[in-house]
PDB file of N, CA and C in Angstrom:
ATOM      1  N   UNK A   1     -15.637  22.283  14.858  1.00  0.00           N
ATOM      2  CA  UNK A   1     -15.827  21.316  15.940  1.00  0.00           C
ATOM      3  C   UNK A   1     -17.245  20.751  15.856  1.00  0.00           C
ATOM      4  N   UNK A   2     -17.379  19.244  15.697  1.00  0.00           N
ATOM      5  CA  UNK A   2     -18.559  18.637  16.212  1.00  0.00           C
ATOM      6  C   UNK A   2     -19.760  19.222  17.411  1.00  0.00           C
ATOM      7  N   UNK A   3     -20.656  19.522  17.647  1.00  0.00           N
ATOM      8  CA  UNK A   3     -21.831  19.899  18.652  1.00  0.00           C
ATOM      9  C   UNK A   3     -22.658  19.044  19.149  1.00  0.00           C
ATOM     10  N   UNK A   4     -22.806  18.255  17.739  1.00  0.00           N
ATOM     11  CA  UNK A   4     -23.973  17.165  18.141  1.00  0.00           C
ATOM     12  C   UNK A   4     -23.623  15.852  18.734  1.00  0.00           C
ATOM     13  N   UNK A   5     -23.793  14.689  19.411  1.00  0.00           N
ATOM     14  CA  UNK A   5     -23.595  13.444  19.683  1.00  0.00           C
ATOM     15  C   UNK A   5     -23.125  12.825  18.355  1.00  0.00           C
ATOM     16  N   UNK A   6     -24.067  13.220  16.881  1.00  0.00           N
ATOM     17  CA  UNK A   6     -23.562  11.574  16.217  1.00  0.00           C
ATOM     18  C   UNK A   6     -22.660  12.374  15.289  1.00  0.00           C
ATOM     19  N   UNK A   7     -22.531  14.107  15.626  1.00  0.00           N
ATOM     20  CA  UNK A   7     -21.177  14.389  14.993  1.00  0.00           C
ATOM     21  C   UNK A   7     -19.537  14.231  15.134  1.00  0.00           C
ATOM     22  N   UNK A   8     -20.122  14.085  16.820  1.00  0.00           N
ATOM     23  CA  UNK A   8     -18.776  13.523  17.617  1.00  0.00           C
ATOM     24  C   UNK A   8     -18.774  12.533  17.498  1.00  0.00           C
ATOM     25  N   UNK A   9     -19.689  11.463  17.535  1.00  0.00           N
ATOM     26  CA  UNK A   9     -19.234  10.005  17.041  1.00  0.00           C
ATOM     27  C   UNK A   9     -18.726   9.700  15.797  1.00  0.00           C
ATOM     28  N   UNK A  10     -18.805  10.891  14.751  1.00  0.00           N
ATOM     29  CA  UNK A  10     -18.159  10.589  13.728  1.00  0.00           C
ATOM     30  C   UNK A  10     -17.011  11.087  13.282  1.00  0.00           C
ATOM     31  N   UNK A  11     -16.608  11.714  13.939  1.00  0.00           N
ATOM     32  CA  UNK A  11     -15.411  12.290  13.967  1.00  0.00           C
ATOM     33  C   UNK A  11     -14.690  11.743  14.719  1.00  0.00           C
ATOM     34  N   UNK A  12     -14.522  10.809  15.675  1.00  0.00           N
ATOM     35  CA  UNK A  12     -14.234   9.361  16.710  1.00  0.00           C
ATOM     36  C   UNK A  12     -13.886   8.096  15.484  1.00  0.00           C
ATOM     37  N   UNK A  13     -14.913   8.355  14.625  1.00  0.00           N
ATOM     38  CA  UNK A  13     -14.528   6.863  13.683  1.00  0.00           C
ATOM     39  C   UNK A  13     -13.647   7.720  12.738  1.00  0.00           C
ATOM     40  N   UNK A  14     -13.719   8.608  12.004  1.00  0.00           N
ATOM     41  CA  UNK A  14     -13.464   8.757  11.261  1.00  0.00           C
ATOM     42  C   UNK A  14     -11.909   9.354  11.686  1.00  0.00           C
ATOM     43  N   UNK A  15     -10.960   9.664  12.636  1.00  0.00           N
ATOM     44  CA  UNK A  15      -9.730   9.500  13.349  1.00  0.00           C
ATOM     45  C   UNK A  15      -9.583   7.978  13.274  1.00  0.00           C
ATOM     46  N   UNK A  16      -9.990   6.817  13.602  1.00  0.00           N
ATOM     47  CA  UNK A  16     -10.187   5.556  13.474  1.00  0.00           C
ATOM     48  C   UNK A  16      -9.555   5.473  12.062  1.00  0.00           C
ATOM     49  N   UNK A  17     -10.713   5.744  11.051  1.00  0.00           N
ATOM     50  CA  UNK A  17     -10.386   5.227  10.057  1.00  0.00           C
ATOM     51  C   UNK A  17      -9.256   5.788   9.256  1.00  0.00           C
ATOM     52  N   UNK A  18      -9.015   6.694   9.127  1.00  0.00           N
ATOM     53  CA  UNK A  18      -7.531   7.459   9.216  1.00  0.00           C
ATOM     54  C   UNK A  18      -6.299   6.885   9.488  1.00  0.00           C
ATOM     55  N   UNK A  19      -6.490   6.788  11.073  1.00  0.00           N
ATOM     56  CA  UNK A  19      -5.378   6.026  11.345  1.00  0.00           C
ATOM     57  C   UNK A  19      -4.550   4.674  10.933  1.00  0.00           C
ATOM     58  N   UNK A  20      -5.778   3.939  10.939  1.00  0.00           N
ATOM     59  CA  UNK A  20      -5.637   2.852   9.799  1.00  0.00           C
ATOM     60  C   UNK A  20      -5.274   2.940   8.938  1.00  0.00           C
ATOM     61  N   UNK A  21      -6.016   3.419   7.895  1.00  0.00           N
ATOM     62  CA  UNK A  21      -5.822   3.758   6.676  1.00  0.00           C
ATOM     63  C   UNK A  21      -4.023   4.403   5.992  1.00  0.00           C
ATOM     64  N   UNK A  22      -4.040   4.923   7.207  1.00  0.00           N
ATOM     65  CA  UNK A  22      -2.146   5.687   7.281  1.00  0.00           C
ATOM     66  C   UNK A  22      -1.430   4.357   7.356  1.00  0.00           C
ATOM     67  N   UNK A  23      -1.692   3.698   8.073  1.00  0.00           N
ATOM     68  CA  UNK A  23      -1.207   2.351   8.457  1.00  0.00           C
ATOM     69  C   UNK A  23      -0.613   1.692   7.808  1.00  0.00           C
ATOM     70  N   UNK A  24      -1.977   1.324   6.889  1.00  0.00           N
ATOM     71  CA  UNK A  24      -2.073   0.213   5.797  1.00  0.00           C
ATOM     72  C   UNK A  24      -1.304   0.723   4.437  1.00  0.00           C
ATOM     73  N   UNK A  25      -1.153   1.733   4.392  1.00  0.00           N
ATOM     74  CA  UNK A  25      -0.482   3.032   3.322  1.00  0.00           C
ATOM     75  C   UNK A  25       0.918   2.686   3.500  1.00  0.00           C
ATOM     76  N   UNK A  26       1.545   3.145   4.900  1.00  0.00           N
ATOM     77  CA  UNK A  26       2.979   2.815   5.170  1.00  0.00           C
ATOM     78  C   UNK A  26       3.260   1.575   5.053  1.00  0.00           C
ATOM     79  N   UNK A  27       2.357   0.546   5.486  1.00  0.00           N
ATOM     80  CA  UNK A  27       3.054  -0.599   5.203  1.00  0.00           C
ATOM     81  C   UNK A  27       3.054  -1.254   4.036  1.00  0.00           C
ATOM     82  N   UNK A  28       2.565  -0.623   2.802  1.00  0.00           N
ATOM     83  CA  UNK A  28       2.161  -1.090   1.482  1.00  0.00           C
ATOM     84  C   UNK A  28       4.083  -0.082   0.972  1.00  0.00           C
ATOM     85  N   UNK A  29       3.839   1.047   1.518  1.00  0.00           N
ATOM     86  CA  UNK A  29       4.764   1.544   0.958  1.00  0.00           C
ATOM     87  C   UNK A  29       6.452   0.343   1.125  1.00  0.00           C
ATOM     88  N   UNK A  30       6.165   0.483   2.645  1.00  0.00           N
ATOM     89  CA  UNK A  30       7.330  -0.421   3.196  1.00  0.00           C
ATOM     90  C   UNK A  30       7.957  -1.599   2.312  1.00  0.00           C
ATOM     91  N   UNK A  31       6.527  -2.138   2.310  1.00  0.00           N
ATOM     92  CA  UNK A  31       7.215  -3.713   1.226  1.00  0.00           C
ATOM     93  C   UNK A  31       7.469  -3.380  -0.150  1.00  0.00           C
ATOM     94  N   UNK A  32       6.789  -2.379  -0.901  1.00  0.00           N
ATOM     95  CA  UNK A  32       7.814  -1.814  -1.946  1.00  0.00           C
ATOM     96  C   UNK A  32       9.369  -1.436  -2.018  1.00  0.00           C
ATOM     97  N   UNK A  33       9.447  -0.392  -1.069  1.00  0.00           N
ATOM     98  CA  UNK A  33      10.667  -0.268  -0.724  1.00  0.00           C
ATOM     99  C   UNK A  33      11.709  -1.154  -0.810  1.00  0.00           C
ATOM    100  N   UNK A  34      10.857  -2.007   0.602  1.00  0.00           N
ATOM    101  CA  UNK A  34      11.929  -3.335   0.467  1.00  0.00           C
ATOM    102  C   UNK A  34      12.273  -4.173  -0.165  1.00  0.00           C
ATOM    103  N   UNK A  35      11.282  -4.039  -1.420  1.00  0.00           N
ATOM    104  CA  UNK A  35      11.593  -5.005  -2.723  1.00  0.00           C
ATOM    105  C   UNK A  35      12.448  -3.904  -3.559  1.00  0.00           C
ATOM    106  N   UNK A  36      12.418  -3.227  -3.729  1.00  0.00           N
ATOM    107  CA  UNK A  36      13.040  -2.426  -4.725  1.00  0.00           C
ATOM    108  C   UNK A  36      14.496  -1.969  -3.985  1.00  0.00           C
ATOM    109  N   UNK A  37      14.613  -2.381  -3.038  1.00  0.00           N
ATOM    110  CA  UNK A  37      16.280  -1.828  -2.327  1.00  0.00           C
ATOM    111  C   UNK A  37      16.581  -3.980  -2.553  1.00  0.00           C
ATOM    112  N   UNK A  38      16.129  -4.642  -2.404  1.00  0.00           N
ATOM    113  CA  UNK A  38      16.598  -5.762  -2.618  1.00  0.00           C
ATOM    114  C   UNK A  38      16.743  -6.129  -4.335  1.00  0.00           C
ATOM    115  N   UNK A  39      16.079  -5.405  -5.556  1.00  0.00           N
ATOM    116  CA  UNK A  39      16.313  -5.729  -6.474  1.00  0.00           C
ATOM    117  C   UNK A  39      18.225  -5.320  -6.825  1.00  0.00           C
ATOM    118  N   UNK A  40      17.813  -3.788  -5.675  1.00  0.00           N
ATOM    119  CA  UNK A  40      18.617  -3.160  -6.029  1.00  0.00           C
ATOM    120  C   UNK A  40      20.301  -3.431  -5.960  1.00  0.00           C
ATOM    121  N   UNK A  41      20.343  -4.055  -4.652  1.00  0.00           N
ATOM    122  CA  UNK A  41      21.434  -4.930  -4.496  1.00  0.00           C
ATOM    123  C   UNK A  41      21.402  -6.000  -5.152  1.00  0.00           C
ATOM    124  N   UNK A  42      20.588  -6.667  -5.912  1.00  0.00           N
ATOM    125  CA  UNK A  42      20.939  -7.751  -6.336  1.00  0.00           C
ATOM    126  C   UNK A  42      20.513  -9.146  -5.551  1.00  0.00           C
ATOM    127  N   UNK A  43      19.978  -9.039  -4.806  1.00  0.00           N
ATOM    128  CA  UNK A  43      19.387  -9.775  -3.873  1.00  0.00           C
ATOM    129  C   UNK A  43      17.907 -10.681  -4.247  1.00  0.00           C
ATOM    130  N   UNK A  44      17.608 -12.144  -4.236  1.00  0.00           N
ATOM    131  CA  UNK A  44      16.669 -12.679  -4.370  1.00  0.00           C
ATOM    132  C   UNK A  44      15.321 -11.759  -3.551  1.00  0.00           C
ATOM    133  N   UNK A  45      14.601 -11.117  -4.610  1.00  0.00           N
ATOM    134  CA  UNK A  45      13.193 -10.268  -3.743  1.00  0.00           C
ATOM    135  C   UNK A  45      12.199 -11.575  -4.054  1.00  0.00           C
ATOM    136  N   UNK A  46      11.146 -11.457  -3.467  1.00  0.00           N
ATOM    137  CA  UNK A  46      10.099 -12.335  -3.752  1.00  0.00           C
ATOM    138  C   UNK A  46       8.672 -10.904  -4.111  1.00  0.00           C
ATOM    139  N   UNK A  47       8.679 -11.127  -5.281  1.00  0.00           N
ATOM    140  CA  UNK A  47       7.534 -10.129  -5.716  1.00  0.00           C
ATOM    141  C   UNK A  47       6.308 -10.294  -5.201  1.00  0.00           C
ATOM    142  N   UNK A  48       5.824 -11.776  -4.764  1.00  0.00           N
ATOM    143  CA  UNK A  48       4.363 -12.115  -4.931  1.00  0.00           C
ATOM    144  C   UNK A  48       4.220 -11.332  -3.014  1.00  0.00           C
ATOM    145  N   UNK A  49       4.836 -10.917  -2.057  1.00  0.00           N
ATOM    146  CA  UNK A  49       5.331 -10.488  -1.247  1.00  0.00           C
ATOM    147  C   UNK A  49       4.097  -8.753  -1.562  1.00  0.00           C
ATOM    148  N   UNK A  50       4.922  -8.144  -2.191  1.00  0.00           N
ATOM    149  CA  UNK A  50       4.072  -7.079  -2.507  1.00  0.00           C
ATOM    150  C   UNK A  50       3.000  -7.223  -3.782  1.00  0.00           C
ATOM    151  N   UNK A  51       3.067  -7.998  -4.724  1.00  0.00           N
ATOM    152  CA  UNK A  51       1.594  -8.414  -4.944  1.00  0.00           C
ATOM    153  C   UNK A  51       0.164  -8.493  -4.150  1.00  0.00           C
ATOM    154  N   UNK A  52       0.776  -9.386  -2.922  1.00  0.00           N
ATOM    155  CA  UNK A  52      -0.271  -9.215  -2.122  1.00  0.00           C
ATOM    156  C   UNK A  52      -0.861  -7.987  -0.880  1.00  0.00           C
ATOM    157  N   UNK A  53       0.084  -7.549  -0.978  1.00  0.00           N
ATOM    158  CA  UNK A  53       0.373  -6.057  -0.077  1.00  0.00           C
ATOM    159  C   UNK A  53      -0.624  -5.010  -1.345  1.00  0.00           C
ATOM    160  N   UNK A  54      -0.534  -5.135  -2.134  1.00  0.00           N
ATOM    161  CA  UNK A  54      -1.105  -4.189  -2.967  1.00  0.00           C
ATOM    162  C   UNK A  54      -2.436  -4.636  -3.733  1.00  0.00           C
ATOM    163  N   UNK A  55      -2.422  -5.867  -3.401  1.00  0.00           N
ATOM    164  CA  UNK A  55      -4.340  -6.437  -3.232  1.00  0.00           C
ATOM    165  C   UNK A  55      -5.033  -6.382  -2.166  1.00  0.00           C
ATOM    166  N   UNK A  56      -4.393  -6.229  -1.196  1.00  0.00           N
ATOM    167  CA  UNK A  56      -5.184  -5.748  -0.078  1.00  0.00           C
ATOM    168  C   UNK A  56      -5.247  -4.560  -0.167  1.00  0.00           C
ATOM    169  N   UNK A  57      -4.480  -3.366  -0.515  1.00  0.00           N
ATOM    170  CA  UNK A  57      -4.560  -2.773  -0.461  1.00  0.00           C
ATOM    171  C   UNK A  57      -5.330  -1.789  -1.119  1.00  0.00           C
ATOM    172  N   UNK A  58      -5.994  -2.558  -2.459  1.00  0.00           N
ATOM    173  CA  UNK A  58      -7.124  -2.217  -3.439  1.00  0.00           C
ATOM    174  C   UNK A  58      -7.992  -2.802  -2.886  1.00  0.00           C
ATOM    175  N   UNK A  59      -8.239  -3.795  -2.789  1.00  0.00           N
ATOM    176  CA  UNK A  59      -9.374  -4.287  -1.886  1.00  0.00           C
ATOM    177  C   UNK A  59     -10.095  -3.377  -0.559  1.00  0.00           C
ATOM    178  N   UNK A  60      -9.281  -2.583   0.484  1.00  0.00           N
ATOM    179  CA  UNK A  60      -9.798  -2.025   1.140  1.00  0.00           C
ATOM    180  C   UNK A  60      -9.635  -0.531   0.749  1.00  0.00           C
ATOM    181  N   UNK A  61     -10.041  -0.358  -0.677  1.00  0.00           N
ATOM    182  CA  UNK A  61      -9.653   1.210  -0.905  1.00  0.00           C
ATOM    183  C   UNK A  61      -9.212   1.569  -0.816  1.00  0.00           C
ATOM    184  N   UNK A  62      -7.340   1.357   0.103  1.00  0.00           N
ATOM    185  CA  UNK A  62      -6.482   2.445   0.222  1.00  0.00           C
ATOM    186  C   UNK A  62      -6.233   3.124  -1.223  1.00  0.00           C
ATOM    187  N   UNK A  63      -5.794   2.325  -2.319  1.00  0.00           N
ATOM    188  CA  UNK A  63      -5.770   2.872  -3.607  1.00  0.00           C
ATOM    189  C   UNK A  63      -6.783   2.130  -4.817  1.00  0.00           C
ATOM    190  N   UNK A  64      -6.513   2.864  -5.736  1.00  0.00           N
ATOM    191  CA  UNK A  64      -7.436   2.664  -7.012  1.00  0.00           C
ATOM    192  C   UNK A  64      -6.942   1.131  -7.075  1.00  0.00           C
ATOM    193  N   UNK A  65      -8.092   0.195  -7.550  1.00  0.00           N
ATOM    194  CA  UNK A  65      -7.477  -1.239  -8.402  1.00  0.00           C
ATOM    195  C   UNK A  65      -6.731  -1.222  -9.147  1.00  0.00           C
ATOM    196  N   UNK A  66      -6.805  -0.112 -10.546  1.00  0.00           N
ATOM    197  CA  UNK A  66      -6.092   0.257 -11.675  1.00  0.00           C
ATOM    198  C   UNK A  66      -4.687   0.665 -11.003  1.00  0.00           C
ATOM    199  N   UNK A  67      -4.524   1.268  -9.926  1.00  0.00           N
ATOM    200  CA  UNK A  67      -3.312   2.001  -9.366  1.00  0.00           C
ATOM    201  C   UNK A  67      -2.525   0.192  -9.035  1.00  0.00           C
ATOM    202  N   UNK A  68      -3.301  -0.247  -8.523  1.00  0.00           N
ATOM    203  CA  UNK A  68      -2.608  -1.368  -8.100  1.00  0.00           C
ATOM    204  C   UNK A  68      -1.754  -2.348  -9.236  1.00  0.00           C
ATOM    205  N   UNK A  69      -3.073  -2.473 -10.121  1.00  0.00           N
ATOM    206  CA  UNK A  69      -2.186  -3.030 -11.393  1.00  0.00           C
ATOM    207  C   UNK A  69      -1.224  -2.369 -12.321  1.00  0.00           C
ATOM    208  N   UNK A  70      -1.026  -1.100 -12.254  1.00  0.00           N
ATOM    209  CA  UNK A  70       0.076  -0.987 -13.400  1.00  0.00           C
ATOM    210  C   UNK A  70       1.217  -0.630 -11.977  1.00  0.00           C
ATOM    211  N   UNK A  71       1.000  -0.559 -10.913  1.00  0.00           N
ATOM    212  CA  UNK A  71       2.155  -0.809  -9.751  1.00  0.00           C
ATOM    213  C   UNK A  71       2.763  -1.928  -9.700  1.00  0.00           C
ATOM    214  N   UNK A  72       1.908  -2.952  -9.954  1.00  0.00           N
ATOM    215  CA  UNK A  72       2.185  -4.695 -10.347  1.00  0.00           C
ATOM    216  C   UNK A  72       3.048  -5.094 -11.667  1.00  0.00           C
ATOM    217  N   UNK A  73       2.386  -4.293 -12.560  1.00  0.00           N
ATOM    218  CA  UNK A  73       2.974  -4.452 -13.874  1.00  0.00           C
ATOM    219  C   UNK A  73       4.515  -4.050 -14.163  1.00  0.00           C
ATOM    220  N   UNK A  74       4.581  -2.613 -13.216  1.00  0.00           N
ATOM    221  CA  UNK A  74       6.051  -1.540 -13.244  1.00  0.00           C
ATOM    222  C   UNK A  74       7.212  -2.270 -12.487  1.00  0.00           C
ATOM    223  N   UNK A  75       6.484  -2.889 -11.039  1.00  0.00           N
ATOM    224  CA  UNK A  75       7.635  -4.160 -10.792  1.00  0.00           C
ATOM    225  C   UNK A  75       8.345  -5.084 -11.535  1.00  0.00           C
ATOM    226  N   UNK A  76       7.225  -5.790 -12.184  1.00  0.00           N
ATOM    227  CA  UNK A  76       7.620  -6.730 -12.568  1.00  0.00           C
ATOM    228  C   UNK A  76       8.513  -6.366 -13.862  1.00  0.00           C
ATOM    229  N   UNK A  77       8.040  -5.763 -14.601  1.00  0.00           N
ATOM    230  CA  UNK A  77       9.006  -5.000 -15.488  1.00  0.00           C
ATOM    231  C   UNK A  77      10.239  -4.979 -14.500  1.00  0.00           C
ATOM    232  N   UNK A  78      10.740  -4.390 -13.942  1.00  0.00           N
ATOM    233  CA  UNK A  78      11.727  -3.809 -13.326  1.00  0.00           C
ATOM    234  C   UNK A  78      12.624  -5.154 -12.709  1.00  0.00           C
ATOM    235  N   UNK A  79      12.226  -6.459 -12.541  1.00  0.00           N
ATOM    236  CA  UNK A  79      12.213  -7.419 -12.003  1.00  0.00           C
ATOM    237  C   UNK A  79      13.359  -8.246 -12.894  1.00  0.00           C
ATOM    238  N   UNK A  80      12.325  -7.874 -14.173  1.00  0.00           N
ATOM    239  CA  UNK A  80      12.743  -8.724 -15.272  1.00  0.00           C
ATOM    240  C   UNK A  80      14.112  -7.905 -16.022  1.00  0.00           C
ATOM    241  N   UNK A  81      14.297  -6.972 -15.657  1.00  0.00           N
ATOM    242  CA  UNK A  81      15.132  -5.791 -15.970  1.00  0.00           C
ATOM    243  C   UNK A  81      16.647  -6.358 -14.834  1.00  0.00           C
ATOM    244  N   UNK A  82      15.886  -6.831 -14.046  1.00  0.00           N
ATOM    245  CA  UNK A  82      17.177  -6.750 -13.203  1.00  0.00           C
ATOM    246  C   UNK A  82      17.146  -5.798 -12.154  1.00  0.00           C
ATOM    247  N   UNK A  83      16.292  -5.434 -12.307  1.00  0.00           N
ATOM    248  CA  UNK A  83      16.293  -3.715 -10.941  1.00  0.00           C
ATOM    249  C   UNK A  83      17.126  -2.617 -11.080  1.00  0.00           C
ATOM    250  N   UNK A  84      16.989  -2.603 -12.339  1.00  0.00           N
ATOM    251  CA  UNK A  84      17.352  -1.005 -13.300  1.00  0.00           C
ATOM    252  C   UNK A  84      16.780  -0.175 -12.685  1.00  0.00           C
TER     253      UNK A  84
END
């Protein structure tokens, strides 16, 4: 447990930033999902959809840049596959 004032204030942001951070996680996950259950049926997905879900999502550190691009790359593969 925090004692001091700016330990409790940081443990205040840092629940903050967490929470967010969970946030921005699920909803990165979400639009994957939902592209990959729409490849899956056969259904027009729009990739650039989670492209951008997963540049923001390198952008604010949720994951590695590198994580982002071969996540980008594995779609689109998969895209071009047909949603194998």
């Amino acid at each position: 447990m925090p004692r001091t004032k700016t330990a409790k204030k940081e443990a205040r942001k840092n629940a903050r930033r967490r929470a967010k951070n969970n946030a921005r996680k699920d909803s990165l996950r979400k639009a994957i999902r939902d592209y990959e259950h729409a490849l899956a049926k056969g259904a027009a997905a729009d990739i650039v959809i989670v492209y951008k879900a997963l540049d923001k999502a390198a952008k604010a550190k949720i994951i590695e840049p590198n994580k982002a691009s071969r996540l980008k790359s594995k779609l689109a593969k998969r895209s071009q596959k047909g949603g194998r």
